[in-house]
C-alpha atoms as a PDB file:
ATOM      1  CA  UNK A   1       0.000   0.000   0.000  1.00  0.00           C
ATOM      2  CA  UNK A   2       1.349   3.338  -0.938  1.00  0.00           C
ATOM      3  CA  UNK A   3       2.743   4.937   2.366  1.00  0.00           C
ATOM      4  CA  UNK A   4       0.563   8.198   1.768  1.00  0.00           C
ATOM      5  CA  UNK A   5      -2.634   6.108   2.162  1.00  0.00           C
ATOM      6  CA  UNK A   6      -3.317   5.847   6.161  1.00  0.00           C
ATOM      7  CA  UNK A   7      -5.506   3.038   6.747  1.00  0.00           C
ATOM      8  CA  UNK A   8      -8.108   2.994   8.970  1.00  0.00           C
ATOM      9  CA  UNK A   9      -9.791  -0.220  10.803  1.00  0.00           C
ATOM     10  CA  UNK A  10     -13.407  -0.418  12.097  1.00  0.00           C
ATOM     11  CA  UNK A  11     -15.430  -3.075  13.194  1.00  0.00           C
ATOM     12  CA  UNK A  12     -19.087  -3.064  11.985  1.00  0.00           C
ATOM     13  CA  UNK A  13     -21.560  -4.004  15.041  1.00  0.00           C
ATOM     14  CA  UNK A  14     -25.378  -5.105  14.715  1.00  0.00           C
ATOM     15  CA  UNK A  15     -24.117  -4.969  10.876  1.00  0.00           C
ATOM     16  CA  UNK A  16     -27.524  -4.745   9.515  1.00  0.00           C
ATOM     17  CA  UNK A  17     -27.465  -4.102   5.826  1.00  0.00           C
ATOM     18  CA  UNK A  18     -24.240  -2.572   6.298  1.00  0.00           C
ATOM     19  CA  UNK A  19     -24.943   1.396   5.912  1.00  0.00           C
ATOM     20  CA  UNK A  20     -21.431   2.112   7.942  1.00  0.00           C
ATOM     21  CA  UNK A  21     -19.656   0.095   5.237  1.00  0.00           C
ATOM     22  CA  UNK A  22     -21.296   1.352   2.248  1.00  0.00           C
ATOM     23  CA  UNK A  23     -20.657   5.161   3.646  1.00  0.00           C
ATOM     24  CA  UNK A  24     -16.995   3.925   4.341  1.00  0.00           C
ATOM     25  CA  UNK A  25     -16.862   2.344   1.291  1.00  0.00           C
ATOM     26  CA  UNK A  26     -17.593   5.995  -0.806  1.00  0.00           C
ATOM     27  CA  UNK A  27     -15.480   7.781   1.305  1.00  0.00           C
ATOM     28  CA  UNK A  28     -12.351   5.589  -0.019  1.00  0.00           C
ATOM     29  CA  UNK A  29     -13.593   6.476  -3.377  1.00  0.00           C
ATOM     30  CA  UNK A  30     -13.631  10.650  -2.457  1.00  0.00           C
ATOM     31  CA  UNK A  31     -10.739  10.698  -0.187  1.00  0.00           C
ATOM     32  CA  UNK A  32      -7.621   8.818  -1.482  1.00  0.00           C
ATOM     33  CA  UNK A  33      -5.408   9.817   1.332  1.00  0.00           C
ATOM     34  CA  UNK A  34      -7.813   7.735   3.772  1.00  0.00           C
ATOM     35  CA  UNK A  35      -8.534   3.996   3.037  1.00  0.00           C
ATOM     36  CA  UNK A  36     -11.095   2.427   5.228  1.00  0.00           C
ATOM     37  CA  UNK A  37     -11.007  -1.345   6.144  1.00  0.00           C
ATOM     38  CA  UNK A  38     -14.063  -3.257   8.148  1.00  0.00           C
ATOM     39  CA  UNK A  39     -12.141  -6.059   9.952  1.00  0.00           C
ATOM     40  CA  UNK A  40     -14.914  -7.393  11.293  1.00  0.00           C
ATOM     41  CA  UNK A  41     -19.321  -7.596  11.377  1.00  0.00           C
ATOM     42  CA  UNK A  42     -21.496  -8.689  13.593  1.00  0.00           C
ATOM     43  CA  UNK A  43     -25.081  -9.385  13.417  1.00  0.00           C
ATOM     44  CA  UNK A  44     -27.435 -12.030  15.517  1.00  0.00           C
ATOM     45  CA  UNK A  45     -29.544 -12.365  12.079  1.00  0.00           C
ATOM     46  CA  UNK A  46     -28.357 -15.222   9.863  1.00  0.00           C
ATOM     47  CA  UNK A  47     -30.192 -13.579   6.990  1.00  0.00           C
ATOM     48  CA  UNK A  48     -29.205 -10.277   7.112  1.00  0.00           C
ATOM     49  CA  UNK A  49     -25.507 -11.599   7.318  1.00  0.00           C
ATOM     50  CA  UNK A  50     -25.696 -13.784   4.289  1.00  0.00           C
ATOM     51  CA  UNK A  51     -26.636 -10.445   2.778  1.00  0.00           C
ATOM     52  CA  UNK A  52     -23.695  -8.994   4.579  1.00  0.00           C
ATOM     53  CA  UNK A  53     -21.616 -11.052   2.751  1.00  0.00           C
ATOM     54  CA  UNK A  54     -22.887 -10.875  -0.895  1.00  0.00           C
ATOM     55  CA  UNK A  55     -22.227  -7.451  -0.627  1.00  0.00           C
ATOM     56  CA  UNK A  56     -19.427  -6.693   1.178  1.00  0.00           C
ATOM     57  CA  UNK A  57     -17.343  -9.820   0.906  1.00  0.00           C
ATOM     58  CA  UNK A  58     -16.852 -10.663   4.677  1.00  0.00           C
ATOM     59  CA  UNK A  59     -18.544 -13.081   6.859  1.00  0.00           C
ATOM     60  CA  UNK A  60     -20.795 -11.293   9.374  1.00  0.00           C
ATOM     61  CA  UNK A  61     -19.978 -12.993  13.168  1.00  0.00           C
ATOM     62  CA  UNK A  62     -23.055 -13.978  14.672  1.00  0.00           C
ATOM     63  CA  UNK A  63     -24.192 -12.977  18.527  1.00  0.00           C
ATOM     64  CA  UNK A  64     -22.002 -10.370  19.314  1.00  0.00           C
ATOM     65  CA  UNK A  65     -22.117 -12.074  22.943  1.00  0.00           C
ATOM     66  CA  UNK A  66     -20.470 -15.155  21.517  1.00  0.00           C
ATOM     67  CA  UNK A  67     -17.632 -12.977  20.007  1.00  0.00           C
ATOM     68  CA  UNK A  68     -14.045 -13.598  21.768  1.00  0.00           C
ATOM     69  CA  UNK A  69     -13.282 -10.461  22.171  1.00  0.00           C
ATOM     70  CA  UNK A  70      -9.395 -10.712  22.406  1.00  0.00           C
ATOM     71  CA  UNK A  71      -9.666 -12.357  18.294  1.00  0.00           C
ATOM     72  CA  UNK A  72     -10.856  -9.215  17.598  1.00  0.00           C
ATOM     73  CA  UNK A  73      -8.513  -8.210  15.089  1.00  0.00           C
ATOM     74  CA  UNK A  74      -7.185  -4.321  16.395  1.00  0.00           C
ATOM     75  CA  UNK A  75      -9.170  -1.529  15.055  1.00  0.00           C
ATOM     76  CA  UNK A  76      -9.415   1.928  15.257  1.00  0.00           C
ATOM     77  CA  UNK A  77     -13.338   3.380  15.198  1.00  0.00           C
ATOM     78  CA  UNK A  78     -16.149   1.301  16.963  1.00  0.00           C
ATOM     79  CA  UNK A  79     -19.473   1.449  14.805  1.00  0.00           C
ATOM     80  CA  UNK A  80     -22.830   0.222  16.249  1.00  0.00           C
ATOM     81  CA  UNK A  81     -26.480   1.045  15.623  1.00  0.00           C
ATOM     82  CA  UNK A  82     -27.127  -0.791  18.658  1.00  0.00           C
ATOM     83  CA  UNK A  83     -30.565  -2.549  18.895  1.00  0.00           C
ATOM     84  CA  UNK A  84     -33.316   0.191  19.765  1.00  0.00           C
ATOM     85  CA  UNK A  85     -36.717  -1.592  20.644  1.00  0.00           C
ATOM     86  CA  UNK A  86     -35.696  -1.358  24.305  1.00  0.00           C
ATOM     87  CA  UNK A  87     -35.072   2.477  23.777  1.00  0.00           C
ATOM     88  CA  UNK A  88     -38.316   3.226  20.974  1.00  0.00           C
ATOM     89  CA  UNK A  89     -41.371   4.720  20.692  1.00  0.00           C
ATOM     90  CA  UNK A  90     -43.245   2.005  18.791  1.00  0.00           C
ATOM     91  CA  UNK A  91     -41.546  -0.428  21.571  1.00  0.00           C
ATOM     92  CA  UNK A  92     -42.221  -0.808  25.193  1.00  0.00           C
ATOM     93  CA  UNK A  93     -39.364   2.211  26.367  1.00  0.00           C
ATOM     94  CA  UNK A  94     -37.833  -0.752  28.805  1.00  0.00           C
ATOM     95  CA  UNK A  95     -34.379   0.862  28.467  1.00  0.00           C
ATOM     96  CA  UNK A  96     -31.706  -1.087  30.556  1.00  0.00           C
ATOM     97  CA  UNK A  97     -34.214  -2.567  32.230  1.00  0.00           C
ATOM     98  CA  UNK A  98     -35.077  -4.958  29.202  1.00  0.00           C
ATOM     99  CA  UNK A  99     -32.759  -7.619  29.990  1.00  0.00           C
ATOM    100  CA  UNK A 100     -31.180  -8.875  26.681  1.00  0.00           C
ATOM    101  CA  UNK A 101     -31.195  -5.851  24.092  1.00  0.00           C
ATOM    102  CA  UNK A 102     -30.928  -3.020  26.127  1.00  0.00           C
ATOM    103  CA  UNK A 103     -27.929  -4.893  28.446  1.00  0.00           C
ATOM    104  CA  UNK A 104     -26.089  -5.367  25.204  1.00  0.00           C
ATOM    105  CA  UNK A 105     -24.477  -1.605  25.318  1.00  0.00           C
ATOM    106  CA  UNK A 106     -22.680  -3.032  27.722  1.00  0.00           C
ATOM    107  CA  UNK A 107     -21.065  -5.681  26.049  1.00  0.00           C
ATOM    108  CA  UNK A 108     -19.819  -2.704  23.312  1.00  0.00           C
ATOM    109  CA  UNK A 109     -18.363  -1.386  26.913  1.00  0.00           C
ATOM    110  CA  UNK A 110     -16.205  -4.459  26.905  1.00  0.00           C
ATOM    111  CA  UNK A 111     -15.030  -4.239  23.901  1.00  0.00           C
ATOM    112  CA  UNK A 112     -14.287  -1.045  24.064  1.00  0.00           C
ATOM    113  CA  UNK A 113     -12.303  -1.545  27.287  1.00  0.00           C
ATOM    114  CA  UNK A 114     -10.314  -4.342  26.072  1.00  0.00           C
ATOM    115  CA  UNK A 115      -9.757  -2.929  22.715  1.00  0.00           C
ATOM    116  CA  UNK A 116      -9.836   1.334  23.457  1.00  0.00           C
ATOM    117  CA  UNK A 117     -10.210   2.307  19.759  1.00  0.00           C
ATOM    118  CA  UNK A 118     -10.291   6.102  19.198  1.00  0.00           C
ATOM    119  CA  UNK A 119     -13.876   7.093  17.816  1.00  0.00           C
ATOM    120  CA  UNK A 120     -17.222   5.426  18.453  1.00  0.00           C
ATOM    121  CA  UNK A 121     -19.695   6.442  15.907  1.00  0.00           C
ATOM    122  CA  UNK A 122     -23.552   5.276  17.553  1.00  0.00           C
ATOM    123  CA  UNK A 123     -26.766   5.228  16.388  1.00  0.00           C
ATOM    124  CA  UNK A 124     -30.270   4.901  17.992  1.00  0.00           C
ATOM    125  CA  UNK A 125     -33.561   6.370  17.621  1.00  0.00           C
ATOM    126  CA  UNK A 126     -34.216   9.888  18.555  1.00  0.00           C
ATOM    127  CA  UNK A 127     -35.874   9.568  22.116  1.00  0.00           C
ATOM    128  CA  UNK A 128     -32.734   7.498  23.408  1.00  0.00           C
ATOM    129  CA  UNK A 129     -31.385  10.984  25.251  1.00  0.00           C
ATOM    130  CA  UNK A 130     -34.983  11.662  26.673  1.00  0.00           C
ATOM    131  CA  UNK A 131     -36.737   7.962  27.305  1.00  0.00           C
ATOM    132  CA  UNK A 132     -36.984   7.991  31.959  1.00  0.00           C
ATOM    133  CA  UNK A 133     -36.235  11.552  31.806  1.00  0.00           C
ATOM    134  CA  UNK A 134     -32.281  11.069  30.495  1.00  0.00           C
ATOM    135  CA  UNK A 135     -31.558   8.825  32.952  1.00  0.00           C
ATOM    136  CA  UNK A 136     -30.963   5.962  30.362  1.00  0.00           C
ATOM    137  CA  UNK A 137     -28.834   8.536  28.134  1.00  0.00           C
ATOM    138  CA  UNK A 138     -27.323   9.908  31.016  1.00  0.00           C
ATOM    139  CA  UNK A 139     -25.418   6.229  31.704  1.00  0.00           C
ATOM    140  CA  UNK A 140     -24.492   5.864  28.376  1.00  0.00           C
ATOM    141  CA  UNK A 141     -22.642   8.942  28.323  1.00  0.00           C
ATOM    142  CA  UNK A 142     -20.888   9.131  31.197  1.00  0.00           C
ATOM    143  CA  UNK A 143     -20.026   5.261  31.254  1.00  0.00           C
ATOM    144  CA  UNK A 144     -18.238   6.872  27.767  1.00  0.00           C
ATOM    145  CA  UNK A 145     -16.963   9.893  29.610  1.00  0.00           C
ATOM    146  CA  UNK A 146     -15.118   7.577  31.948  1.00  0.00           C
ATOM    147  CA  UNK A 147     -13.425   5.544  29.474  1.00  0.00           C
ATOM    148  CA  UNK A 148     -11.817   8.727  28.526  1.00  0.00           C
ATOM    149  CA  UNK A 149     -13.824   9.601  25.423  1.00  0.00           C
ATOM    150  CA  UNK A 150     -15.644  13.467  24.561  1.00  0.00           C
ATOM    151  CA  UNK A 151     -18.892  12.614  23.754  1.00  0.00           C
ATOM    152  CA  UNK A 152     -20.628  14.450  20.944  1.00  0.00           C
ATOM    153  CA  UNK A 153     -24.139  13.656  19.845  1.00  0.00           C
ATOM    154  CA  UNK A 154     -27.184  15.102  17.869  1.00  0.00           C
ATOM    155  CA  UNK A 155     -30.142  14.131  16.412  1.00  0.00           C
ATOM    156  CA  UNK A 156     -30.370  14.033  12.876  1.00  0.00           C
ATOM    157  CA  UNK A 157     -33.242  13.651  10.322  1.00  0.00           C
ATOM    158  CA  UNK A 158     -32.077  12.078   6.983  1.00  0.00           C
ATOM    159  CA  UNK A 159     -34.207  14.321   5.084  1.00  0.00           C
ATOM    160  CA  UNK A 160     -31.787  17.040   5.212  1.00  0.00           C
ATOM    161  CA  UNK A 161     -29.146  14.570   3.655  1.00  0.00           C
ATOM    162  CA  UNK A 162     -30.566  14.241   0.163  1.00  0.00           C
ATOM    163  CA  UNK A 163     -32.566  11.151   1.743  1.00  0.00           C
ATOM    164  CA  UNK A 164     -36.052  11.297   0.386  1.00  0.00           C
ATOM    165  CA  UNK A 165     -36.801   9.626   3.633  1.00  0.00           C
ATOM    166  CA  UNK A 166     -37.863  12.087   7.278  1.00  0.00           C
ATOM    167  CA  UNK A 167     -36.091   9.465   9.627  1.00  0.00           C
ATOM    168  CA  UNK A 168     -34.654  11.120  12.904  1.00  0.00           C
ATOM    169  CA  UNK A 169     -32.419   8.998  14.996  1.00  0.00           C
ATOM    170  CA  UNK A 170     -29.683  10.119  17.627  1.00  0.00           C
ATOM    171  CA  UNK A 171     -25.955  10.349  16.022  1.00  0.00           C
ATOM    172  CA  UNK A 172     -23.296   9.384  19.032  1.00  0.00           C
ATOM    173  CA  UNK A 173     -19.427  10.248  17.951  1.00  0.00           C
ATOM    174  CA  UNK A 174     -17.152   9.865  20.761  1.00  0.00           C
ATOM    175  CA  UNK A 175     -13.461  10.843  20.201  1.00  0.00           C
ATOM    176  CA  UNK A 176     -10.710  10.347  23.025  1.00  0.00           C
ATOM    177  CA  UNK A 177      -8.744  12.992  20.799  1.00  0.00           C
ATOM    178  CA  UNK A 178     -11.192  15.967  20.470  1.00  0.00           C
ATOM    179  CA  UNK A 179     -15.105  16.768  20.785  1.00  0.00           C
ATOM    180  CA  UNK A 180     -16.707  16.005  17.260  1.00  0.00           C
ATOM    181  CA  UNK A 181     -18.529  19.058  15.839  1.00  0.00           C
ATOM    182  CA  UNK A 182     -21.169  18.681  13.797  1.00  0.00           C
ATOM    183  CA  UNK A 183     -22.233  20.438  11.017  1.00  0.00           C
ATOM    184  CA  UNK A 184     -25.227  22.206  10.238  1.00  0.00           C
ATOM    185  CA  UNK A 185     -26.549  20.519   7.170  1.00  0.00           C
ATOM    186  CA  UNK A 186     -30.154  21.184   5.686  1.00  0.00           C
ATOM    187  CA  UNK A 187     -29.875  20.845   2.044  1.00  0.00           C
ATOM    188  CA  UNK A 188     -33.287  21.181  -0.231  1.00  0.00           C
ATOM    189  CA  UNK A 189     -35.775  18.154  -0.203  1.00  0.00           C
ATOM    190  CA  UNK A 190     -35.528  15.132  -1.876  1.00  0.00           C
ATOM    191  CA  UNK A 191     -39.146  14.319  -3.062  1.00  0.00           C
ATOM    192  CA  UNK A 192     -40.111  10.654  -3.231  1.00  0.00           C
ATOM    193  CA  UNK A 193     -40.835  11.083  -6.928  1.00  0.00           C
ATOM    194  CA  UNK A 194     -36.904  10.728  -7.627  1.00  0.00           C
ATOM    195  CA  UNK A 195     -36.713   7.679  -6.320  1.00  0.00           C
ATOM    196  CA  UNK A 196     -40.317   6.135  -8.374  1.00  0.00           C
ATOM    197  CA  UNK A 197     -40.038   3.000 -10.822  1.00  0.00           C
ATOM    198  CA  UNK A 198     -42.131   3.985 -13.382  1.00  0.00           C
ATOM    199  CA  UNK A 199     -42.850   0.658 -14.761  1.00  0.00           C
ATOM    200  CA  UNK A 200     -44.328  -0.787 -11.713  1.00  0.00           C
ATOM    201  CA  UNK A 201     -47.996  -1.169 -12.169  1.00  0.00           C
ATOM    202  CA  UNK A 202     -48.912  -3.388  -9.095  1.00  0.00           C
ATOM    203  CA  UNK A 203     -51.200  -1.135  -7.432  1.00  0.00           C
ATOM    204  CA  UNK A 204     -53.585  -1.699  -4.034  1.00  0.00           C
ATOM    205  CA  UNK A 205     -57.443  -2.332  -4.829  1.00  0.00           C
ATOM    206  CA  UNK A 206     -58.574  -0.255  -1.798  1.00  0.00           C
ATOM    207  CA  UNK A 207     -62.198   0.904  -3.057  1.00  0.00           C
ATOM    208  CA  UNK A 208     -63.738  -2.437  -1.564  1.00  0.00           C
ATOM    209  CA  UNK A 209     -63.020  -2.207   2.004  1.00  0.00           C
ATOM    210  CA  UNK A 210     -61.420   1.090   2.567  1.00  0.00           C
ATOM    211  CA  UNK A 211     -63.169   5.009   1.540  1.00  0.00           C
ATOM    212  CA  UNK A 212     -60.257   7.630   1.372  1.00  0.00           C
ATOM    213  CA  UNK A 213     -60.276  11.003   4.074  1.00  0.00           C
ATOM    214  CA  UNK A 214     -58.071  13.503   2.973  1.00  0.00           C
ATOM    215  CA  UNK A 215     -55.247  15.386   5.171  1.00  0.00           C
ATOM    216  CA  UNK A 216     -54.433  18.808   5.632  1.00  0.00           C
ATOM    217  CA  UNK A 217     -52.549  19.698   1.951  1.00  0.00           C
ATOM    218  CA  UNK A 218     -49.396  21.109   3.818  1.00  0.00           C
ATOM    219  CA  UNK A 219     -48.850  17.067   5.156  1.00  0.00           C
ATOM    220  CA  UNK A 220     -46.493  14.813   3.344  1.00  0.00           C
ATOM    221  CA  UNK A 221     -49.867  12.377   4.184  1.00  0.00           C
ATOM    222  CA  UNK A 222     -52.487  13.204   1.122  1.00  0.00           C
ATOM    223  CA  UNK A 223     -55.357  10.437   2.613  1.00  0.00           C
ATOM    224  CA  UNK A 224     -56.358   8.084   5.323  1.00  0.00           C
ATOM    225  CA  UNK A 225     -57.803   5.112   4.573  1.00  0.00           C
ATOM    226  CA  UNK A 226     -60.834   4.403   6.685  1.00  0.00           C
ATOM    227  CA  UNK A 227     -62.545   1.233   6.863  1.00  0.00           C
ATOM    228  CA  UNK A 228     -66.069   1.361   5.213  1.00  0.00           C
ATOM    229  CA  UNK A 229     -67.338  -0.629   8.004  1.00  0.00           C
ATOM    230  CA  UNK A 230     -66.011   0.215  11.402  1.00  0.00           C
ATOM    231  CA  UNK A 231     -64.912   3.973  10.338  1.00  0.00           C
ATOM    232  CA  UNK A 232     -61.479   2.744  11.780  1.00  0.00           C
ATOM    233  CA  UNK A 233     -57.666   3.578  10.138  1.00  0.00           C
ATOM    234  CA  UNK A 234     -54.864   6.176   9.488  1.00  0.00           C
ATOM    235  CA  UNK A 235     -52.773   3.221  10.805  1.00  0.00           C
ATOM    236  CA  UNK A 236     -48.876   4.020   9.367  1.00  0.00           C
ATOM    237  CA  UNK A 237     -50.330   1.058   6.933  1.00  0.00           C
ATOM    238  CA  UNK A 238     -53.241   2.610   6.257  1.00  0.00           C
ATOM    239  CA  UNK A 239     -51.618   5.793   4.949  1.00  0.00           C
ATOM    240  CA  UNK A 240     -51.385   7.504   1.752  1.00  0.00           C
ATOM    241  CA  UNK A 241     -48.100   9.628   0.950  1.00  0.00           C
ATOM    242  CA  UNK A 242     -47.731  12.337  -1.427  1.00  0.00           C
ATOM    243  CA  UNK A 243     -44.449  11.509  -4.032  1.00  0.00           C
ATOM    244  CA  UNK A 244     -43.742  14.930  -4.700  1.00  0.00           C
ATOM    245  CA  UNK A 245     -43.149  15.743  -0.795  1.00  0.00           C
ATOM    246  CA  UNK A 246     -40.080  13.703   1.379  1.00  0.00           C
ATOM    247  CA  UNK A 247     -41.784  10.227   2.270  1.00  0.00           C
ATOM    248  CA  UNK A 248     -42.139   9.356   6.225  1.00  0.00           C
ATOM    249  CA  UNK A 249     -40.037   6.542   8.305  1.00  0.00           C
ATOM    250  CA  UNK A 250     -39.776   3.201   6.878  1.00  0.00           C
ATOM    251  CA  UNK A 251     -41.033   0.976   9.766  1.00  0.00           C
ATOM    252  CA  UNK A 252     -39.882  -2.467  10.427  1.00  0.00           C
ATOM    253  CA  UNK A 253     -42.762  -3.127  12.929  1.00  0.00           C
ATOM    254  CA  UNK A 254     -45.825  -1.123  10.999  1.00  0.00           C
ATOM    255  CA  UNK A 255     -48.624  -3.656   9.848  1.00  0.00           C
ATOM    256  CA  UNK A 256     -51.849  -2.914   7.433  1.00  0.00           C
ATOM    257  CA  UNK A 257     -52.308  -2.724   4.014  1.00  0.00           C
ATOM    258  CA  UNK A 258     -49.144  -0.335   3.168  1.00  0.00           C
ATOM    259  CA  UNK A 259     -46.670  -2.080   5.991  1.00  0.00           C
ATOM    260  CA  UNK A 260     -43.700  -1.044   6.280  1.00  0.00           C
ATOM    261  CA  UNK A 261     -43.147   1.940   3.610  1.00  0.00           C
ATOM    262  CA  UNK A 262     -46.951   3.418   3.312  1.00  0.00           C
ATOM    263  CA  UNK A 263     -48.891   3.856   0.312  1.00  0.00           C
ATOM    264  CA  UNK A 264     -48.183   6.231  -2.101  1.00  0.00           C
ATOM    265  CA  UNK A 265     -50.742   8.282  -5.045  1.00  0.00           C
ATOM    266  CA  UNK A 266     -50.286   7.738  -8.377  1.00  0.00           C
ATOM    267  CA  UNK A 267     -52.888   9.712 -10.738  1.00  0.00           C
ATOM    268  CA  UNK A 268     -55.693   8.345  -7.997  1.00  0.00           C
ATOM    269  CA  UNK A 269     -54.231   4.881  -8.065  1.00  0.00           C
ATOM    270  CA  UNK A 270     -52.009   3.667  -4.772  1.00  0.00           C
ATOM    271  CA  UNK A 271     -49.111   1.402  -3.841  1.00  0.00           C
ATOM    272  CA  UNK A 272     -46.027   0.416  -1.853  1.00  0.00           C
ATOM    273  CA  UNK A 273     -42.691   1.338  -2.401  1.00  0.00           C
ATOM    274  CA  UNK A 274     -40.900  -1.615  -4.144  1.00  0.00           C
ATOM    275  CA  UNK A 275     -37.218  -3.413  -2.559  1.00  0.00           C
ATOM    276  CA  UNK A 276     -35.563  -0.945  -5.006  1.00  0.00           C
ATOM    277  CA  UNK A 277     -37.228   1.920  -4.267  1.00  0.00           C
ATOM    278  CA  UNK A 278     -36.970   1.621  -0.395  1.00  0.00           C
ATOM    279  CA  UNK A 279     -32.996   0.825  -0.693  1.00  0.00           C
ATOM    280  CA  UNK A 280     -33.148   4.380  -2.600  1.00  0.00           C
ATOM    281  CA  UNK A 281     -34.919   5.972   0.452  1.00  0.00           C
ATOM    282  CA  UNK A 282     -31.504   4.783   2.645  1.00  0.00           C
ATOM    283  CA  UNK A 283     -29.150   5.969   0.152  1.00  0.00           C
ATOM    284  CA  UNK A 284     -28.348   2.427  -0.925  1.00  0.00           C
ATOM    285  CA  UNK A 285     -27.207   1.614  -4.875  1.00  0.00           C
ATOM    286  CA  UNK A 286     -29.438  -0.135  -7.133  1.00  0.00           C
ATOM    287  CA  UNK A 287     -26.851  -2.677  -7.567  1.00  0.00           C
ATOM    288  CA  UNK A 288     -27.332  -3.545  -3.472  1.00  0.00           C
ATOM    289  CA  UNK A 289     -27.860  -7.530  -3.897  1.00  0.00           C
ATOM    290  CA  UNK A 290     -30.157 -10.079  -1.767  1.00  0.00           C
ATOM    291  CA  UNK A 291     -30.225 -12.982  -3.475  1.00  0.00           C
ATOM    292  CA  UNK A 292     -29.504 -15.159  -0.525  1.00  0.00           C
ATOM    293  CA  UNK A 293     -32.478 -13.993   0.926  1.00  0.00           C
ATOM    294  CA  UNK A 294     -35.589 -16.529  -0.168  1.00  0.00           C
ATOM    295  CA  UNK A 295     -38.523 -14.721   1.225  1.00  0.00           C
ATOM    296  CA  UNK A 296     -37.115 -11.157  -0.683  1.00  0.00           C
ATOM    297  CA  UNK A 297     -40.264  -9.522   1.195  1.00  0.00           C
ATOM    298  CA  UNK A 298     -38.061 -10.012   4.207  1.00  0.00           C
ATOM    299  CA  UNK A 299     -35.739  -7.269   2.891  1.00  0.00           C
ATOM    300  CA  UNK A 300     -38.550  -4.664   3.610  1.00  0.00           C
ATOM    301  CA  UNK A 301     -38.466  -5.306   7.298  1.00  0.00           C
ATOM    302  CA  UNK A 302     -34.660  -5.429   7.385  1.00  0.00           C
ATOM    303  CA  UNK A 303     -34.626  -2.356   5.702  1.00  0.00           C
ATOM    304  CA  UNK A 304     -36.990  -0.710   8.726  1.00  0.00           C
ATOM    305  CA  UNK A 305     -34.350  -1.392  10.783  1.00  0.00           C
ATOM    306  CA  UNK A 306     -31.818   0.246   8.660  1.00  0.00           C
ATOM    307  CA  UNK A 307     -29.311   3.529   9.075  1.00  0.00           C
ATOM    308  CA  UNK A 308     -29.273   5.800   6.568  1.00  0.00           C
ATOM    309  CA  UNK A 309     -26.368   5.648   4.577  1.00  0.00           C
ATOM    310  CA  UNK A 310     -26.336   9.718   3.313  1.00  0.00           C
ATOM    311  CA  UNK A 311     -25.975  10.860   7.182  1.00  0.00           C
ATOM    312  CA  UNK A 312     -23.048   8.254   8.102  1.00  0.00           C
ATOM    313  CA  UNK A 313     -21.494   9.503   4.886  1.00  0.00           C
ATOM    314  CA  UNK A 314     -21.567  12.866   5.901  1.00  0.00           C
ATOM    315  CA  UNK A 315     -20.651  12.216   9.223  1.00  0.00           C
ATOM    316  CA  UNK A 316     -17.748  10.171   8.360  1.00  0.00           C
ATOM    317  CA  UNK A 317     -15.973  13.606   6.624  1.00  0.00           C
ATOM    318  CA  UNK A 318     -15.098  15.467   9.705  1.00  0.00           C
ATOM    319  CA  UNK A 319     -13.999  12.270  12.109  1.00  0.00           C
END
């Protein structure tokens, strides 16, 4: 490797689809005095890894519990959208007291104390700094303060990242060097309309069971559907989305008719966003494989539990 190049190691935890490594991966091709290498993923799904590994040629691990932590090849930046059900509002807000996901910031404690790499970069959803009144946030941090690390964090919604997606999570960076600063970023909106497959013609025969109620024209939401017999709806899967506005947050746990990525108009026909279309709404390439995967509707829920690879991106210029 040319001696000007400084490489830099990270491990990828709770791997997911891998939006660290795909915003590591473009930063090598922007910045050629930097080269990025993930020495190691993690994820407890064996489908999501196998998808892992189509894409990013490496073997996920599986539980990150079962990981030896001293073969844990040396690295430099920690990444980790750590699981966030015990932390969300669509889940039950358990925090630490949920007593397998929430405890397992604690095992990314041990790893960082056995391996003290020099940035963390976190993810979670937005209410992680306010869920029991802070108290939850208030551990994290300072368990991170006493390891040495200034901890920098903000919340962040992906719509102001050329994402046509509104998805606000919390952004963690922890550097033992310096406090990260981040930028104020708010480019234009990214309607859903640049992301549309215009050959798709599958659309969502609603007119038996469901009557539409239109919303308030400033809304990203154009129409409820309401059930014609129990005047019940306006679920997040019983939602219709207007493609020439951002679209909402893709939801792994939403159910109804339009799970997952809502229903959107076209000329008064709806649907849901296609596999394609949603990677598009993470900042994913169309070329982002799943072949492995034999239920492909799967990919939709994975997806829902995604980060959004524009703001990691981003992020990953000033570290």
């Amino acid at each position: 490797m040319d001696n000007k190049v400084k490489e830099i190691k990270y491990i990828d935890l709770f791997c997911g689809l891998g939006a660290f490594h795909t915003a590591f991966n473009r930063n090598n091709k922007i910045n050629k005095n930097i080269k990025y290498t993930c020495v190691l993923a993690s994820d407890i799904d064996e489908g999501v890894r196998k998808i892992y590994e189509e894409n990013y040629m490496i073997k996920p691990e599986g539980d990150i519990n079962n990981i030896k932590i001293e073969n844990i090849p040396n690295f430099d930046i920690l990444c980790a959208g750590f699981p966030c059900q015990p932390f969300s509002i669509a889940g039950n807000q358990q925090g630490f007291t949920d007593k397998t996901r929430g405890n397992l910031f604690y095992k990314i404690l041990e790893i960082i104390d056995k391996k003290k790499p020099t940035i963390l970069m976190l993810e979670n959803v937005k209410n992680l700094h306010t869920i029991h009144k802070g108290e939850t946030f208030n551990i994290i941090k300072n368990e991170l303060e006493k390891r040495g690390y200034n901890v920098s964090y903000k919340v962040i919604d992906s719509r102001y990242y050329k994402s046509p997606q509104s998805r606000q999570r919390i952004y963690i960076i922890c550097n033992k060097n310096k406090n990260y600063i981040f930028k104020e970023i708010k480019n234009p909106i990214v309607p859903v309309s640049t992301i549309i497959d215009t050959n798709i013609t599958d659309y969502y025969n609603y007119k038996e069971k469901y009557k539409l109620e239109k919303c308030n024209g400033k809304s990203m939401m154009k129409y409820k559907l309401i059930n014609k017999t129990n005047g019940k709806g306006g679920r997040q899967g019983e939602r219709i989305y207007d493609i020439s506005k951002c679209g909402p947050t893709i939801c792994a746990s939403s159910g109804g008719p339009g799970a997952k990525t809502g229903f959107y108009e076209f000329d008064e026909k709806i649907r849901t966003l296609s596999i394609k279309e949603t990677l598009q709404m993470f900042g994913f390439d169309l070329s982002y494989k799943y072949e492995s995967l034999s239920n492909k509707k799967k990919m939709l829920f994975y997806l829902g539990n995604s980060i959004v690879v524009n703001v990691i991106e981003e992020l990953i210029k000033d570290l």
